[in-house]
N, C-alpha and C. Protein backbone atom coordinates (compact mmCIF):
# COMPACT_ATOMS: atom_id res chain seq x y z
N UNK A 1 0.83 -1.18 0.00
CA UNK A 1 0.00 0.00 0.00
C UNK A 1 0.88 1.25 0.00
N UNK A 2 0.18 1.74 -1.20
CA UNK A 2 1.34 3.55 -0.79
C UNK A 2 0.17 4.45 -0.16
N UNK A 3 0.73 5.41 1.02
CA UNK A 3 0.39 6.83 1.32
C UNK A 3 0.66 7.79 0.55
N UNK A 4 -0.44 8.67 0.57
CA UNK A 4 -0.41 9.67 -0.70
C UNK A 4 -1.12 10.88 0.23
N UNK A 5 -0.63 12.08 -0.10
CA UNK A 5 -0.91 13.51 0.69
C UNK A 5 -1.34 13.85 -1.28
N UNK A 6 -2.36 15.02 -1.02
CA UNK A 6 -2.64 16.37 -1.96
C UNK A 6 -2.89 17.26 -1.63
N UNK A 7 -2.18 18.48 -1.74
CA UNK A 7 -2.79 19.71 -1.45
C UNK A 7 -2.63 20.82 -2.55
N UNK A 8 -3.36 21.61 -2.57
CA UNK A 8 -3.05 22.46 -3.54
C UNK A 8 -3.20 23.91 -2.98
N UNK A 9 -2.82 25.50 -3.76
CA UNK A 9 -3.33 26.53 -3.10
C UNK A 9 -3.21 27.18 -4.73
N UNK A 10 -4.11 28.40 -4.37
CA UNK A 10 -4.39 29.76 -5.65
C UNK A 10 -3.28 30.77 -5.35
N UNK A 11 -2.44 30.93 -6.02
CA UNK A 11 -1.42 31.97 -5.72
C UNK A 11 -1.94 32.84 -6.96
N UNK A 12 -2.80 34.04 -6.41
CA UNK A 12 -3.07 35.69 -7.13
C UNK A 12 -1.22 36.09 -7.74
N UNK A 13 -0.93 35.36 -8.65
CA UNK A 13 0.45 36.31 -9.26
C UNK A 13 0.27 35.28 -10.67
N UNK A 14 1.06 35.92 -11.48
CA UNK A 14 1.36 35.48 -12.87
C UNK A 14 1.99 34.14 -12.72
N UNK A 15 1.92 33.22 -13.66
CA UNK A 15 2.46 31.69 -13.78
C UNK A 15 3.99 32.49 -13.96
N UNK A 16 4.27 32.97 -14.68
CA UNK A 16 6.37 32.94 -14.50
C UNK A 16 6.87 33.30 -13.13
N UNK A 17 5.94 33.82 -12.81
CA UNK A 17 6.57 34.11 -11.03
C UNK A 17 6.53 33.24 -10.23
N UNK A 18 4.92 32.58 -10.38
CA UNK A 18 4.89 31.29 -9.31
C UNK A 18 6.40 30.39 -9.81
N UNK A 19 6.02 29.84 -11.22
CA UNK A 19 6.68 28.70 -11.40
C UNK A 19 8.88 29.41 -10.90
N UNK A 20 9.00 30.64 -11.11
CA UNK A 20 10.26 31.14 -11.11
C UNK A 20 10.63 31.21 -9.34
N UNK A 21 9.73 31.45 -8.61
CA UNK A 21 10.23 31.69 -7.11
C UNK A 21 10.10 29.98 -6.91
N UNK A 22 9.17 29.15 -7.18
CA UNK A 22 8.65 27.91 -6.96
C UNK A 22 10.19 26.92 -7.01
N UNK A 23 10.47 27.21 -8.22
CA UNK A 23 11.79 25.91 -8.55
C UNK A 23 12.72 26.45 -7.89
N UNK A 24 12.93 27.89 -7.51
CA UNK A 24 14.63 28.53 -7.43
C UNK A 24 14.69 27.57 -6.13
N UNK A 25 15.48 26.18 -6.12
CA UNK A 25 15.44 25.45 -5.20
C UNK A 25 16.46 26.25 -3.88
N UNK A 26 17.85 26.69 -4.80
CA UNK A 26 18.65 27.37 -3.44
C UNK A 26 17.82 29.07 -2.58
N UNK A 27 16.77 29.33 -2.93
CA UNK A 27 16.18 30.14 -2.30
C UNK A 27 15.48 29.53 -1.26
N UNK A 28 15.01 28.28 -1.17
CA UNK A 28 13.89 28.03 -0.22
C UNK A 28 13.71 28.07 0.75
N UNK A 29 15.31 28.25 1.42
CA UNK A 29 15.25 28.28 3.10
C UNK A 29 14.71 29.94 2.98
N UNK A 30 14.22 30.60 2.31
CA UNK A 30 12.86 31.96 2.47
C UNK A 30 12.34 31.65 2.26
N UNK A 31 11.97 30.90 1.36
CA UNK A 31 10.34 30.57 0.78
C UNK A 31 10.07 29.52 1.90
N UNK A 32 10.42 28.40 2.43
CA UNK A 32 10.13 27.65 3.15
C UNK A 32 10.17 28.20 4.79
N UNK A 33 9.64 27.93 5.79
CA UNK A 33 9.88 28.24 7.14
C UNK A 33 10.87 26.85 7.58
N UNK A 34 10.99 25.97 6.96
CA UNK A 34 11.18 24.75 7.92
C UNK A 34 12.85 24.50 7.13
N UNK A 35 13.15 25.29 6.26
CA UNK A 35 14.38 24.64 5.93
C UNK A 35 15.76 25.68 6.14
N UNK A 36 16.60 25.12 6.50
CA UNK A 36 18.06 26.00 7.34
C UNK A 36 18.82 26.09 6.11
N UNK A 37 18.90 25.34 5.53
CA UNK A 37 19.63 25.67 4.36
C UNK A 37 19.16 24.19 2.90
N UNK A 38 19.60 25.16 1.99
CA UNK A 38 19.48 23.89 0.61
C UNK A 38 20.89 24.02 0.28
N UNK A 39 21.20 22.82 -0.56
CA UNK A 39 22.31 22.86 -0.77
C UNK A 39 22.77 21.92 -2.37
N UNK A 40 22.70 22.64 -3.66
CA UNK A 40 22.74 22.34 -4.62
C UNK A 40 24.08 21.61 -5.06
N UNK A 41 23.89 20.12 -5.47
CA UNK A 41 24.73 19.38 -5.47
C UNK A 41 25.06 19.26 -6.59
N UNK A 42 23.71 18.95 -7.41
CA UNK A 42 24.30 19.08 -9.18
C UNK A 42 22.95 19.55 -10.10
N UNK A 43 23.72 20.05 -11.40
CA UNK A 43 22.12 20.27 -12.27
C UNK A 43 22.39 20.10 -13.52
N UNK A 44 21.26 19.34 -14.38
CA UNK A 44 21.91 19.21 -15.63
C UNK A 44 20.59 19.83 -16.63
N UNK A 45 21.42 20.06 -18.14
CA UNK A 45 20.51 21.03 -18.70
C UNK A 45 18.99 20.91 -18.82
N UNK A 46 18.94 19.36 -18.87
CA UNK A 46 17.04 18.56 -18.68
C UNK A 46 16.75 19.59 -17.56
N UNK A 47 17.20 19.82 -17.04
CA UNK A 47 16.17 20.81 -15.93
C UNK A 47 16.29 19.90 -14.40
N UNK A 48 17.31 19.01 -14.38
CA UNK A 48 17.28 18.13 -13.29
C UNK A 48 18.20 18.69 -12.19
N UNK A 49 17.79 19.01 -11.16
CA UNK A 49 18.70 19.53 -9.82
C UNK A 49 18.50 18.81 -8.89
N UNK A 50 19.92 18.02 -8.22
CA UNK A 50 19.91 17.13 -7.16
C UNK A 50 20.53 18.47 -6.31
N UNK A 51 19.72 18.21 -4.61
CA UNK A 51 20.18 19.05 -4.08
C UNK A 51 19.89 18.35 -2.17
N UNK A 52 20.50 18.81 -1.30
CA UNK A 52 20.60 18.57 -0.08
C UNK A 52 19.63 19.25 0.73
N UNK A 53 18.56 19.16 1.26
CA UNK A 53 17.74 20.03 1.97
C UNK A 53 18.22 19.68 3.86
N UNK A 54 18.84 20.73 4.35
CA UNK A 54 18.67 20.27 6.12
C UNK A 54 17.63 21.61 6.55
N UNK A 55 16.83 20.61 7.57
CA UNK A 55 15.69 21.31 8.04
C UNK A 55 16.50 22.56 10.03
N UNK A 56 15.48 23.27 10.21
CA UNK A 56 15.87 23.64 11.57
C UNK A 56 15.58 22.46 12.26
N UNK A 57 16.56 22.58 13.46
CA UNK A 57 16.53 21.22 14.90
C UNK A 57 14.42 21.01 15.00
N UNK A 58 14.59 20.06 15.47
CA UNK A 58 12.97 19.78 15.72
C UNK A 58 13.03 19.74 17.40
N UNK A 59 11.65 19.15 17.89
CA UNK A 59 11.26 20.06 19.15
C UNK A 59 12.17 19.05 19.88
N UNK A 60 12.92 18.11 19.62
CA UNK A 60 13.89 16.99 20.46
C UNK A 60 15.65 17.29 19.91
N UNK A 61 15.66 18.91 19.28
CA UNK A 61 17.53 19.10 18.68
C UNK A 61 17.63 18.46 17.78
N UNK A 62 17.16 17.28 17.29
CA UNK A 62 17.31 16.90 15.78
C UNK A 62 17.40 17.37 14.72
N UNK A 63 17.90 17.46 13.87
CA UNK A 63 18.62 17.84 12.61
C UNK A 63 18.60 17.33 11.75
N UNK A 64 17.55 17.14 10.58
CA UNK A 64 17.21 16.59 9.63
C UNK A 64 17.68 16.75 8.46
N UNK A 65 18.10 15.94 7.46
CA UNK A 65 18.89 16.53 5.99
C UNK A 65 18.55 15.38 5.33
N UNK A 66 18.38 15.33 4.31
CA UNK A 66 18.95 14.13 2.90
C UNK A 66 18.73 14.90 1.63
N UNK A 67 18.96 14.41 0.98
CA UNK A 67 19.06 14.74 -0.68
C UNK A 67 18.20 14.02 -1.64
N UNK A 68 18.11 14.74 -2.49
CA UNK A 68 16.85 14.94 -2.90
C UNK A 68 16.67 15.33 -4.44
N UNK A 69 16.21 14.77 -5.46
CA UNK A 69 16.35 15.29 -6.98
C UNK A 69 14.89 15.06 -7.61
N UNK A 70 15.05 16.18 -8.34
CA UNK A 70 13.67 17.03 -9.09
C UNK A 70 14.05 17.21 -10.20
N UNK A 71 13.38 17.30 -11.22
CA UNK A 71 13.40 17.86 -12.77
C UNK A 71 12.20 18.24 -12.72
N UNK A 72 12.28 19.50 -13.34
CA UNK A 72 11.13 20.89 -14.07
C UNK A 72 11.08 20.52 -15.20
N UNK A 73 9.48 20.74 -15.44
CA UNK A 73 9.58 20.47 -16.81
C UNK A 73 8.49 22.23 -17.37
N UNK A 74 9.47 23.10 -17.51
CA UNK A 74 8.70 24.56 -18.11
C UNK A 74 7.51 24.00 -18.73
N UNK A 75 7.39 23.62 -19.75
CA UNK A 75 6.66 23.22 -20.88
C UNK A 75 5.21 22.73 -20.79
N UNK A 76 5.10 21.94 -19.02
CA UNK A 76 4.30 21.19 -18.97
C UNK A 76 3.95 21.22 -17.78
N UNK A 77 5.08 22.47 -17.19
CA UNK A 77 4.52 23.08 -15.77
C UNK A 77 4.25 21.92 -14.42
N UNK A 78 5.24 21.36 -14.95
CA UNK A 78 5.18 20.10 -13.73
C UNK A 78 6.74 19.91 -13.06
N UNK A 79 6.97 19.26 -12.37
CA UNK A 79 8.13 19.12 -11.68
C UNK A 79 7.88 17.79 -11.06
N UNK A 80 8.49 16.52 -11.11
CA UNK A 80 8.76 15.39 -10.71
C UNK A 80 9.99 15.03 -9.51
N UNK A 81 9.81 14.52 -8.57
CA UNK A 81 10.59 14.72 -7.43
C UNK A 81 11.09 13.60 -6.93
N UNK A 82 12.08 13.12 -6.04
CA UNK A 82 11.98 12.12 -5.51
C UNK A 82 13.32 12.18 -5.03
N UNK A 83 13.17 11.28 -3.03
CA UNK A 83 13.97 11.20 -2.07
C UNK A 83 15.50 10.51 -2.59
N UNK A 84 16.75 10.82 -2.77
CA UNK A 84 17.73 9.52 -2.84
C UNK A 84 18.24 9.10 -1.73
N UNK A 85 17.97 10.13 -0.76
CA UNK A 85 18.53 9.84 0.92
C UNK A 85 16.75 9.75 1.19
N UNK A 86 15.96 8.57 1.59
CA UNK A 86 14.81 8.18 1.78
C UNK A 86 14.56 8.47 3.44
N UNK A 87 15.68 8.07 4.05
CA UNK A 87 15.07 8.64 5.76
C UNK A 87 14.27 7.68 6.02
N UNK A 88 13.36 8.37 6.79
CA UNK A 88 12.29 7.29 7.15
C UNK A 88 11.54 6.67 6.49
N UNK A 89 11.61 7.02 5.33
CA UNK A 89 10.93 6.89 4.05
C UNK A 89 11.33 5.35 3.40
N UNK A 90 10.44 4.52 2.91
CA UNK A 90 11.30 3.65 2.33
C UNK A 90 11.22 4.06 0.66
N UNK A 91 10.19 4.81 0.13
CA UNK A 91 10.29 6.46 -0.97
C UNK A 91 9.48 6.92 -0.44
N UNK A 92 9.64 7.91 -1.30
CA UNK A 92 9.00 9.14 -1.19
C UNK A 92 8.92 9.97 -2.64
N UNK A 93 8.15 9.99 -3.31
CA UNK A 93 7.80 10.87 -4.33
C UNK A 93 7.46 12.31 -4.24
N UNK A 94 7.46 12.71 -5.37
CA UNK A 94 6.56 14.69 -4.74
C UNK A 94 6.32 14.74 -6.46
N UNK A 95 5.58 15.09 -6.56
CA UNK A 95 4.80 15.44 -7.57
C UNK A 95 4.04 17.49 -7.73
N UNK A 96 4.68 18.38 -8.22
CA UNK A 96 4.25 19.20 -8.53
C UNK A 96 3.48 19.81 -9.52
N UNK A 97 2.45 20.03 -9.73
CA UNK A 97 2.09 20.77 -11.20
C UNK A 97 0.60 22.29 -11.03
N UNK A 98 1.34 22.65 -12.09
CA UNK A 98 0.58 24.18 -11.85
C UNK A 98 0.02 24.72 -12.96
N UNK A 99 -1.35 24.98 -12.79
CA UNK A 99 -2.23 25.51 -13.85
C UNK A 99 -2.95 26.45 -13.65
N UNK A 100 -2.88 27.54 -14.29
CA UNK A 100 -3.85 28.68 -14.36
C UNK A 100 -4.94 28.44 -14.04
N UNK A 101 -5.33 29.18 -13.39
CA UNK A 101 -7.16 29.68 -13.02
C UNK A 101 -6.93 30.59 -13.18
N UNK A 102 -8.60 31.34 -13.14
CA UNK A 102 -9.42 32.54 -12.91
C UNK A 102 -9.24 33.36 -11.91
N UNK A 103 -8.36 33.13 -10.51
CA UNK A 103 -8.19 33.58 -9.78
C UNK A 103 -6.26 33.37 -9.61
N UNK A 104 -5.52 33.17 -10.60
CA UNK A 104 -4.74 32.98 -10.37
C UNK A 104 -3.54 31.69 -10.86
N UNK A 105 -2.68 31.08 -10.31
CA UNK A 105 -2.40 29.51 -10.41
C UNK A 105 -2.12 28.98 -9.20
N UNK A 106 -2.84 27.96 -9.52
CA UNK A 106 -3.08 26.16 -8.72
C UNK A 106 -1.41 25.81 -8.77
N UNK A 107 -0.98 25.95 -7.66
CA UNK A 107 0.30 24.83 -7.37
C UNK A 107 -0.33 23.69 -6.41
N UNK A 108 -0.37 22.45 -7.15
CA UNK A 108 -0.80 20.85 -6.48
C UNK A 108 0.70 20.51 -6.21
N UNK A 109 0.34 20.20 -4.80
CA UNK A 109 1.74 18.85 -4.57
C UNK A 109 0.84 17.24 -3.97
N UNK A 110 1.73 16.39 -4.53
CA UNK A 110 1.06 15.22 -4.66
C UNK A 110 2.31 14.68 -4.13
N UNK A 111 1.97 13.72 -2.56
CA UNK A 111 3.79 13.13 -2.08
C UNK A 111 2.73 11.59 -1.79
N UNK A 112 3.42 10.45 -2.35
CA UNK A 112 3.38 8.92 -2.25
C UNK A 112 5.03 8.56 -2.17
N UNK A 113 4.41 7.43 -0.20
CA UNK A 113 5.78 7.30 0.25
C UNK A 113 5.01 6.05 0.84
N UNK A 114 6.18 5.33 1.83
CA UNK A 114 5.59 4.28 2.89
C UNK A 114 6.68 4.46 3.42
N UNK A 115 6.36 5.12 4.78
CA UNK A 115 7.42 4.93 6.20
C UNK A 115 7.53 3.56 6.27
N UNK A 116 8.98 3.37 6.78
CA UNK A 116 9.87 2.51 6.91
C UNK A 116 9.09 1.23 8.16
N UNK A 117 9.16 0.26 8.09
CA UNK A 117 8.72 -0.62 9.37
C UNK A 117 9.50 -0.53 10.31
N UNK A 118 8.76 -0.50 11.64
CA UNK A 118 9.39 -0.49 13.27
C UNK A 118 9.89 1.05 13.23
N UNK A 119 9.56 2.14 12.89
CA UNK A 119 9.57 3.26 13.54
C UNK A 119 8.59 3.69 14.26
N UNK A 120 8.46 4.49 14.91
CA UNK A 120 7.31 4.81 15.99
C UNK A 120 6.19 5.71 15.23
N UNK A 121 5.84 5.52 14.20
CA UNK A 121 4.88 6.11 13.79
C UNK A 121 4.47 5.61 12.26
N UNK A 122 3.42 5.45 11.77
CA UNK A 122 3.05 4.67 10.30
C UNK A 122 2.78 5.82 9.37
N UNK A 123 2.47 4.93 8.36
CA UNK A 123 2.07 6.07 7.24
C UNK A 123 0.64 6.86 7.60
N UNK A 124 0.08 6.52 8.32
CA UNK A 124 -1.12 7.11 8.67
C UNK A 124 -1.04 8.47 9.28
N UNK A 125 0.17 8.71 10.57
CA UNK A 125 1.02 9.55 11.19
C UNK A 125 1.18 10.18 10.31
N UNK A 126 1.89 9.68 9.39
CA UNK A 126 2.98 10.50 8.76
C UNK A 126 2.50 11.92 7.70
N UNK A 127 0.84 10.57 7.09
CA UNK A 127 0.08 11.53 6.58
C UNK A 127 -0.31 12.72 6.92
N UNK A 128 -0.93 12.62 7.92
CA UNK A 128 -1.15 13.42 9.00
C UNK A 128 -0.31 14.70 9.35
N UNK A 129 1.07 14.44 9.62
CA UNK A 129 1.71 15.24 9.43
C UNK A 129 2.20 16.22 8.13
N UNK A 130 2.44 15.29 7.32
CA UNK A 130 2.62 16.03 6.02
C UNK A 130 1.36 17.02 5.46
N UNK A 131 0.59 16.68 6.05
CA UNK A 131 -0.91 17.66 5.29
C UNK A 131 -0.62 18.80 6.29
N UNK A 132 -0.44 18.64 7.11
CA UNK A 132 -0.56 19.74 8.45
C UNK A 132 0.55 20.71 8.18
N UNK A 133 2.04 19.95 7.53
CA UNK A 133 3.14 20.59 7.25
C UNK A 133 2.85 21.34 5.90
N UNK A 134 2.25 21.10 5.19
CA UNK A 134 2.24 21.15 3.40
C UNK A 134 1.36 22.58 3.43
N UNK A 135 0.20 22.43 4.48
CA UNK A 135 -1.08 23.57 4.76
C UNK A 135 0.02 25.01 4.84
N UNK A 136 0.71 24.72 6.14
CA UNK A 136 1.58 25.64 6.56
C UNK A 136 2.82 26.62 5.35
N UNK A 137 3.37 25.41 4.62
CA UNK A 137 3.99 26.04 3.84
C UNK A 137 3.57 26.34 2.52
N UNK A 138 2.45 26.10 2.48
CA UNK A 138 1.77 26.51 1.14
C UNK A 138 1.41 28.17 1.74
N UNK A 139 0.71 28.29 2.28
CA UNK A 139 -0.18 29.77 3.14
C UNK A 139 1.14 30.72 2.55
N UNK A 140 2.26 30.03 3.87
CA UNK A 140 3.75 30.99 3.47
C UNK A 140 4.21 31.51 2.18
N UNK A 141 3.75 30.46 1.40
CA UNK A 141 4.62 30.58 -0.23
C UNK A 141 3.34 31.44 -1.04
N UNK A 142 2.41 31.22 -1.21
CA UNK A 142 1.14 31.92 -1.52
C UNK A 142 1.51 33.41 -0.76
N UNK A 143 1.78 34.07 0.31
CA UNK A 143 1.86 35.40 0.67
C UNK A 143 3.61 35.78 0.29
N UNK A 144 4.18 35.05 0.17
CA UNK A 144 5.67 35.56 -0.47
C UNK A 144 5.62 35.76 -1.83
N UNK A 145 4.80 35.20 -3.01
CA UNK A 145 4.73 35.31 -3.66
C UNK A 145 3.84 36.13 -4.12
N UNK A 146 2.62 36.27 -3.70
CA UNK A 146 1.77 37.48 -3.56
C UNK A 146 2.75 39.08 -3.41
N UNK A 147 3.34 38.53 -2.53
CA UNK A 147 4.00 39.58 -2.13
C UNK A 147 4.94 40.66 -3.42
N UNK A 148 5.83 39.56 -3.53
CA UNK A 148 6.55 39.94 -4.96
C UNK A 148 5.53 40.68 -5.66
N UNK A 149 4.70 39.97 -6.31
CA UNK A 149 3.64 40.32 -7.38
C UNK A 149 3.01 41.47 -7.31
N UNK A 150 3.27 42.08 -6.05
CA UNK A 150 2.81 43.39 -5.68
C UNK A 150 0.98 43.38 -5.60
N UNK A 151 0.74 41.98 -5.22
CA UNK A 151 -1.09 41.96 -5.14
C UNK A 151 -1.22 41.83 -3.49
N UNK A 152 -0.12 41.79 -2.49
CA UNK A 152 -0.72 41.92 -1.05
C UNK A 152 0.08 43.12 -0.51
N UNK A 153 -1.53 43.72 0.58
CA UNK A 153 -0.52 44.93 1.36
C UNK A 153 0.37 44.67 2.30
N UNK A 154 0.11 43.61 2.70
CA UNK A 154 0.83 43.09 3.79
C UNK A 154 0.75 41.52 4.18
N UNK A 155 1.55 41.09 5.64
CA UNK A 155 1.25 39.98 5.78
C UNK A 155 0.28 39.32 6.16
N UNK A 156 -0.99 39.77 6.81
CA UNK A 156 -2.23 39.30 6.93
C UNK A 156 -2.99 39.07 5.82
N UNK A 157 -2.62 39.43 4.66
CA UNK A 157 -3.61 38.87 3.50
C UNK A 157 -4.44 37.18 3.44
């Protein structure tokens, strides 16, 4: 059985902005709240960037990192993802894609994984968490990018 998270949000700004702040992977420790640094390992002209994500300590000092490779695909406004340092993960996929609306563009992320056996928490957890995490950093990336776009006055939008 795989676990599978979806979430999506309306970001009010033009598709070259979403999709341009969206991929700049070595920006994300701004765009993201949860990450201390990225760390770009390699990229090749397909549009493929393997890169190192470590998160801030968690509420026990832990220090989370693995690596991680994505290819963009401009053309088709999607981005394909997936763990090579898996973690708890035995995979982990991420699935991005973004389409215009009427109010804007739809960035969907789509993550199918199965936590590892005998850790203290299942894919059910995990789900759980990831929706709760995904909510959070979507809101963030939707008002940073708003922001740019010059469509919010501020941060309460």
């Amino acid at each position: 059985m795989v676990a599978k998270t979806e979430n999506s949000v309306v970001i009010d700004a033009p598709m070259d902005l979403v999709w341009r702040m969206t991929n700049d992977v070595a920006s994300w420790p701004s765009l993201f709240d949860e990450y201390a640094e990225a760390e770009i390992l390699g990229t090749s002209p397909d549009g493929t960037v393997r890169f190192r994500l470590t998160m801030f300590p968690d509420e026990d000092g832990k220090v989370w990192s693995w690596v991680s490779q994505r290819k963009a695909d401009a053309a088709t406004r999607s981005v394909r993802a997936h763990r090579l340092e898996p973690g708890p993960f035995e995979f982990m996929n991420i699935s991005w894609d973004y389409r215009e609306t009427g109010g804007g563009v739809e960035m969907r992320w789509v993550q199918e994984f199965r936590v590892r056996p005998g850790l203290p928490f299942d894919d059910e957890a995990m789900t759980a968490h990831l929706n709760a995490g995904t909510k959070v950093q979507m809101a963030r990336i939707k008002k940073l990018v708003e922001q740019a776009a010059g469509r919010s006055d501020g941060p309460d939008r």
